[in-house]
C-alpha atoms as a PDB file:
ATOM      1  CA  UNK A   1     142.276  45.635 100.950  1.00  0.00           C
ATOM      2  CA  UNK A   2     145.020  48.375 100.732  1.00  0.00           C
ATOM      3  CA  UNK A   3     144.307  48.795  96.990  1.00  0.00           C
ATOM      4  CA  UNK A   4     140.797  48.959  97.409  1.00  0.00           C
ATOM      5  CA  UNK A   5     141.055  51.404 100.404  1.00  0.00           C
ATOM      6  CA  UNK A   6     143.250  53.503  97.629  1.00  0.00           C
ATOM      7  CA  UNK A   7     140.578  53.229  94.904  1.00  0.00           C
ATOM      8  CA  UNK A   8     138.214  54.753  96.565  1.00  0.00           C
ATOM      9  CA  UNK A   9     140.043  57.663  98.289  1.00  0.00           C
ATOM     10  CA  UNK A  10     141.150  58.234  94.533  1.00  0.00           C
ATOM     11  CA  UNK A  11     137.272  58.241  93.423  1.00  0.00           C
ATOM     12  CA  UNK A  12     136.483  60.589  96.512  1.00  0.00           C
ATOM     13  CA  UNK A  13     139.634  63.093  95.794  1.00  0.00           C
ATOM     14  CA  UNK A  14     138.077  63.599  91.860  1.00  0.00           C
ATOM     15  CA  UNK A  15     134.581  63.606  92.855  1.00  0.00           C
ATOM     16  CA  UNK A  16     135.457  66.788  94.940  1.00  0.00           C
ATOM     17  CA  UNK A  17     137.558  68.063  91.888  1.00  0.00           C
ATOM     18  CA  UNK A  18     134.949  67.858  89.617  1.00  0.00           C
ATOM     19  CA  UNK A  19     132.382  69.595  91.518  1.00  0.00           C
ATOM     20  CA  UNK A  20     134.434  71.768  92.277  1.00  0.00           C
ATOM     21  CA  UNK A  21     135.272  73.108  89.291  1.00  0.00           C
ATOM     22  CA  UNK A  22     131.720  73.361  88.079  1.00  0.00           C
ATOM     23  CA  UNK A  23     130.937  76.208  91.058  1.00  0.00           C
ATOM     24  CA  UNK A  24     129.680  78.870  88.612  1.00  0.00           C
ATOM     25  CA  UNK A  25     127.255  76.534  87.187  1.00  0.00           C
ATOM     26  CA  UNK A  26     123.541  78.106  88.789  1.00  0.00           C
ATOM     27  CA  UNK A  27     120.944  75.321  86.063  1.00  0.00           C
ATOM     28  CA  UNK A  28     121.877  73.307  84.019  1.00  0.00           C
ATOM     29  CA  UNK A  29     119.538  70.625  82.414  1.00  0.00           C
ATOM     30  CA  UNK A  30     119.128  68.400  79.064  1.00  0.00           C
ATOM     31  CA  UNK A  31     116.496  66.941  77.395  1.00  0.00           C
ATOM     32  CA  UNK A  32     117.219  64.193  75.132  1.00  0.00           C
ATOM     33  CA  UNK A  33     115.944  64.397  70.931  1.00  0.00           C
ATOM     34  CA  UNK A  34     116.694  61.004  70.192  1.00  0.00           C
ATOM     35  CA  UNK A  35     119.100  61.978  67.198  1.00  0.00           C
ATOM     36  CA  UNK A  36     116.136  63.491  65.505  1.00  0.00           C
ATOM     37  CA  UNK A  37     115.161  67.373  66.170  1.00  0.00           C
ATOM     38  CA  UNK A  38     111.481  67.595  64.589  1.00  0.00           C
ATOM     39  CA  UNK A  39     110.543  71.239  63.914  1.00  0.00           C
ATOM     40  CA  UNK A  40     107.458  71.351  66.087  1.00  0.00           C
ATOM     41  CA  UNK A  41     109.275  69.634  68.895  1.00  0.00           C
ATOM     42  CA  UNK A  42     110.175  72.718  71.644  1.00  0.00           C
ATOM     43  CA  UNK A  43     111.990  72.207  74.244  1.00  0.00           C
ATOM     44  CA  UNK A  44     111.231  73.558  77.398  1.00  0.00           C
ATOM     45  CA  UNK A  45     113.268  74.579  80.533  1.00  0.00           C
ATOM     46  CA  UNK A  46     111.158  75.781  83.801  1.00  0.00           C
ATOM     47  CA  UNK A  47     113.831  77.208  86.589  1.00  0.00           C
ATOM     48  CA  UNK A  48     112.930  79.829  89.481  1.00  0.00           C
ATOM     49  CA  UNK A  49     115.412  82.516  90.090  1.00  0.00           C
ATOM     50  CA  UNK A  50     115.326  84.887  93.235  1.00  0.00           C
ATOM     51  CA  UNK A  51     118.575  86.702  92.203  1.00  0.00           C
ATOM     52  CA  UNK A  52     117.516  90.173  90.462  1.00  0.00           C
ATOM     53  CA  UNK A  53     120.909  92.057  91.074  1.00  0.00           C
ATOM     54  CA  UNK A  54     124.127  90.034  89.779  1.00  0.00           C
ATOM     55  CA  UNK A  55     124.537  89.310  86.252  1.00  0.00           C
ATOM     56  CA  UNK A  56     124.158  85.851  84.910  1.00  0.00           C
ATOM     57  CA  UNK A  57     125.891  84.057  81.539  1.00  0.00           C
ATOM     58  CA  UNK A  58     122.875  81.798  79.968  1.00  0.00           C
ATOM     59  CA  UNK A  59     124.223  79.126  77.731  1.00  0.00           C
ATOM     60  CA  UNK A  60     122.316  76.915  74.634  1.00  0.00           C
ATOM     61  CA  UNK A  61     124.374  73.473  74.618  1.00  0.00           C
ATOM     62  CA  UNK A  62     123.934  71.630  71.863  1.00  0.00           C
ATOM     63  CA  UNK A  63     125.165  67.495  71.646  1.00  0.00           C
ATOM     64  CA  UNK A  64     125.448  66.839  67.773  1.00  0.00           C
ATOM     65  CA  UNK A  65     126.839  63.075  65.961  1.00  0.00           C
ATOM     66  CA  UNK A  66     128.480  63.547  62.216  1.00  0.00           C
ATOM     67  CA  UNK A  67     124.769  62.825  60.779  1.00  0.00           C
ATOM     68  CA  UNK A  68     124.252  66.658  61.231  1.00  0.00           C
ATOM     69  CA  UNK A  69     123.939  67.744  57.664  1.00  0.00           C
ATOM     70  CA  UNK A  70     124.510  71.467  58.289  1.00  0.00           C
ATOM     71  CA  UNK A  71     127.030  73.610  58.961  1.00  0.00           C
ATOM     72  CA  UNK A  72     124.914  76.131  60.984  1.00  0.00           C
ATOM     73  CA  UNK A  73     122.162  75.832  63.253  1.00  0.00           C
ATOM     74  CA  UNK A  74     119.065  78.242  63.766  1.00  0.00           C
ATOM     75  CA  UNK A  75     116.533  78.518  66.796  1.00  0.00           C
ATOM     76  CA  UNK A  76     113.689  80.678  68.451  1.00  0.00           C
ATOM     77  CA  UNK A  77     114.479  80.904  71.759  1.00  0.00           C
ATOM     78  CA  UNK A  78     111.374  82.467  73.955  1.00  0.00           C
ATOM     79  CA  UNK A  79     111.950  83.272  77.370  1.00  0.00           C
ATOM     80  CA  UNK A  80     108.915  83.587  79.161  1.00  0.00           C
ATOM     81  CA  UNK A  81     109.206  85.720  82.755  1.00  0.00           C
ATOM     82  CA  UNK A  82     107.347  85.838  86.023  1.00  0.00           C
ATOM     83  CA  UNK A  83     104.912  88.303  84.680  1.00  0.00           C
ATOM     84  CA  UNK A  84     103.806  86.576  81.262  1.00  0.00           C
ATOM     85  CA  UNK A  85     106.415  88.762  79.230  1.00  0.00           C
ATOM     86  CA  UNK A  86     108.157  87.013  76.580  1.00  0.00           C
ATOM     87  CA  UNK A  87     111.519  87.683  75.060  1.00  0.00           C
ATOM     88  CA  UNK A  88     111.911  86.287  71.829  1.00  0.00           C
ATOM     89  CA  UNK A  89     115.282  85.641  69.929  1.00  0.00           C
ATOM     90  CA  UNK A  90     116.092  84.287  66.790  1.00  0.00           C
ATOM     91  CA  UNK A  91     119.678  83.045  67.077  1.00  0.00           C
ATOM     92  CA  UNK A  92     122.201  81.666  64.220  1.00  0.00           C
ATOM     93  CA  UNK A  93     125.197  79.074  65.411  1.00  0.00           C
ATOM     94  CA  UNK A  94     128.160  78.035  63.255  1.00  0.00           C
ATOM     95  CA  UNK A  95     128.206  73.911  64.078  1.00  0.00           C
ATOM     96  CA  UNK A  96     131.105  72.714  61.448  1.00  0.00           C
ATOM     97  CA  UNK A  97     134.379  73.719  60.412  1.00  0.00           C
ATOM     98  CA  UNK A  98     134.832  74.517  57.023  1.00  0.00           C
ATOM     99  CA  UNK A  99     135.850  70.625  56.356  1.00  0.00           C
ATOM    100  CA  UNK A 100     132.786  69.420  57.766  1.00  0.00           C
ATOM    101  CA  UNK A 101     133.802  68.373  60.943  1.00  0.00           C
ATOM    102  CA  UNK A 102     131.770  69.634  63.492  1.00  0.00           C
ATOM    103  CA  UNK A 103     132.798  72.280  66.032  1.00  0.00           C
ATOM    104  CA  UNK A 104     132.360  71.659  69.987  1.00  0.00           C
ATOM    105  CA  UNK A 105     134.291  69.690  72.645  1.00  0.00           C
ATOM    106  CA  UNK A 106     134.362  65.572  72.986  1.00  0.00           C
ATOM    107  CA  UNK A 107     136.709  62.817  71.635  1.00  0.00           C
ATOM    108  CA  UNK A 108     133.800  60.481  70.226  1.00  0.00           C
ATOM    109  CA  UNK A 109     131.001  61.001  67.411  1.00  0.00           C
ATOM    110  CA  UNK A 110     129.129  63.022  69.573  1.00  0.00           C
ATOM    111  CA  UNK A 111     130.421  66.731  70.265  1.00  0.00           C
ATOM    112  CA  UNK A 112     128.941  69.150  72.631  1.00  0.00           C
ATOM    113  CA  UNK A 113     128.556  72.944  71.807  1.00  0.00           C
ATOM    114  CA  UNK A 114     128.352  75.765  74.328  1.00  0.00           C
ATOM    115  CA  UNK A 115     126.380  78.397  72.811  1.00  0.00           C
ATOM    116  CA  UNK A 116     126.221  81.671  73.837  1.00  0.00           C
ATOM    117  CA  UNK A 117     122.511  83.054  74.345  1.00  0.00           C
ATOM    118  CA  UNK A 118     122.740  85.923  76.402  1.00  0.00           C
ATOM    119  CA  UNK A 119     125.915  87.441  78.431  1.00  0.00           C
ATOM    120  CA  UNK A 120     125.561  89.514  81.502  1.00  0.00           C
ATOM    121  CA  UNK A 121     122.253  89.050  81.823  1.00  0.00           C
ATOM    122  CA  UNK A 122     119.954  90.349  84.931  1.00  0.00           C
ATOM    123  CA  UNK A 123     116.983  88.423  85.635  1.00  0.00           C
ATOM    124  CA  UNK A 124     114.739  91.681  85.848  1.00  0.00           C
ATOM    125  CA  UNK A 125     112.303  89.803  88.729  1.00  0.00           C
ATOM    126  CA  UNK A 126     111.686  87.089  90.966  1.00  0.00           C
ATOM    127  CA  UNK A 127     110.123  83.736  89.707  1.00  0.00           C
ATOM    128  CA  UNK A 128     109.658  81.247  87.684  1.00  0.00           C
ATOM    129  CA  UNK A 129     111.065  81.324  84.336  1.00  0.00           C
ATOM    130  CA  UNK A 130     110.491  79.204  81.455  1.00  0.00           C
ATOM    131  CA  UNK A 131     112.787  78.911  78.306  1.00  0.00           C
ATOM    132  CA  UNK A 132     111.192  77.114  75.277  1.00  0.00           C
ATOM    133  CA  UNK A 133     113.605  76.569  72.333  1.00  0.00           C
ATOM    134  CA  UNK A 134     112.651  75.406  68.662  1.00  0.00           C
ATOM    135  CA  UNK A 135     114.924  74.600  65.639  1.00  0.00           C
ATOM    136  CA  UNK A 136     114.056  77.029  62.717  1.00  0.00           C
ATOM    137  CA  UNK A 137     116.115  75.753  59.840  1.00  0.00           C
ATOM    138  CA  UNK A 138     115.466  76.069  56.452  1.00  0.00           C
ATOM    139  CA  UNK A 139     116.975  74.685  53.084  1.00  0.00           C
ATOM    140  CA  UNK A 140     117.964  77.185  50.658  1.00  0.00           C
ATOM    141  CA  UNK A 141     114.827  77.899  48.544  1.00  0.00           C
ATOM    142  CA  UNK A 142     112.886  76.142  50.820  1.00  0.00           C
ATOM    143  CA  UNK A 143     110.177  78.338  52.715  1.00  0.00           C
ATOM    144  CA  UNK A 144     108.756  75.612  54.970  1.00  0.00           C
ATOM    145  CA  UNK A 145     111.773  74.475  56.857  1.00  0.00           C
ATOM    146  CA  UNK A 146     113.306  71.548  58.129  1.00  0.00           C
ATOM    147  CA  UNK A 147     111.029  68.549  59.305  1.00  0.00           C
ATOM    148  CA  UNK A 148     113.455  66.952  60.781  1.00  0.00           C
ATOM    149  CA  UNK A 149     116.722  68.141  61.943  1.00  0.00           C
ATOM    150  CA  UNK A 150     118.998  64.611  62.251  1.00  0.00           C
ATOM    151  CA  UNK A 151     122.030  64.493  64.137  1.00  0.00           C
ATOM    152  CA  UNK A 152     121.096  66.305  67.460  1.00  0.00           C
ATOM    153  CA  UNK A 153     121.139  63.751  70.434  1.00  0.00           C
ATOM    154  CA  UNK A 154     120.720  66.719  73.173  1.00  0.00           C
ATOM    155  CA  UNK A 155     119.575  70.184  73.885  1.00  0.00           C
ATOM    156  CA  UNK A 156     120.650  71.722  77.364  1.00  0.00           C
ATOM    157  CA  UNK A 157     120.051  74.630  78.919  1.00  0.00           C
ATOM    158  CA  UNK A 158     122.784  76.227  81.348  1.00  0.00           C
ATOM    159  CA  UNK A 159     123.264  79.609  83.509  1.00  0.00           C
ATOM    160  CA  UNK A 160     126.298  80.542  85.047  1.00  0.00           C
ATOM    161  CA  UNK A 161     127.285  83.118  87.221  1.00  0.00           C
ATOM    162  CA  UNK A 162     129.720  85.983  86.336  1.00  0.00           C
ATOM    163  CA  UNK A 163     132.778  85.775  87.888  1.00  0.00           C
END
């Protein structure tokens, strides 16, 4: 009984840590690719945001295995505001080391990446917002690009608040 009663007071004390530590976290969502990243597969992220005066860190976060057969990583990102305007961005990421092994936090096959997409960034009105990204990735000498992108088991979108 006494062990059990300690159990879960332990599970309770790290549940609080770990929210707590995640307190400048504002969205944050994933959508699953199935280890396969097809190119016409875009990935949408629909979040409302009220806050038009602080500045926000927005975050790409890529889950990869070792099946991802390139070093870097390329994307459209659109981000579609309130009123129908659309900010477009085509971003490059560096996903391996020069070894091979890919770049990004975990201890198992599968590593996460936190990419930078835009820093400081005021939300310039009141809405909802929708963020669609696509993989753009091309072989060299290849115009028509990557059909599909193996290796990517996740795509997550995150904004965090300045601190």
């Amino acid at each position: 009984m006494i062990l059990r009663k300690n159990k879960i007071i332990l599970f309770f004390i790290m549940s609080v840590f770990f929210i707590s530590c995640d307190e400048k976290r504002v969205f944050d969502e994933y959508k699953e690719m199935g280890g396969v990243w097809k190119k016409e597969d875009v990935k949408r992220f629909v979040f409302k945001q009220e806050d038009t005066i602080n500045p926000y860190n927005l975050f790409l976060n890529i889950r990869n295995t070792n099946e991802y057969p390139f070093r870097n990583l390329f994307v459209i990102v659109n981000l579609k505001q309130p009123d129908n305007l659309v900010k477009v961005d085509t971003l490059e990421y560096l996903m391996t080391n020069p070894d091979g092994s890919l770049l990004g936090e975990g201890f198992s096959d599968v590593k996460e990446s936190k990419l930078w997409y835009q820093e400081k960034f005021v939300f310039k009105q009141k809405g909802e917002y929708v963020l669609e990204v696509q993989q753009a990735l091309r072989e060299t000498g290849s115009v028509s690009g990557v059909e599909e992108l193996k290796g990517v088991t996740d795509i997550g979108f995150r904004i965090e608040k300045v601190k």
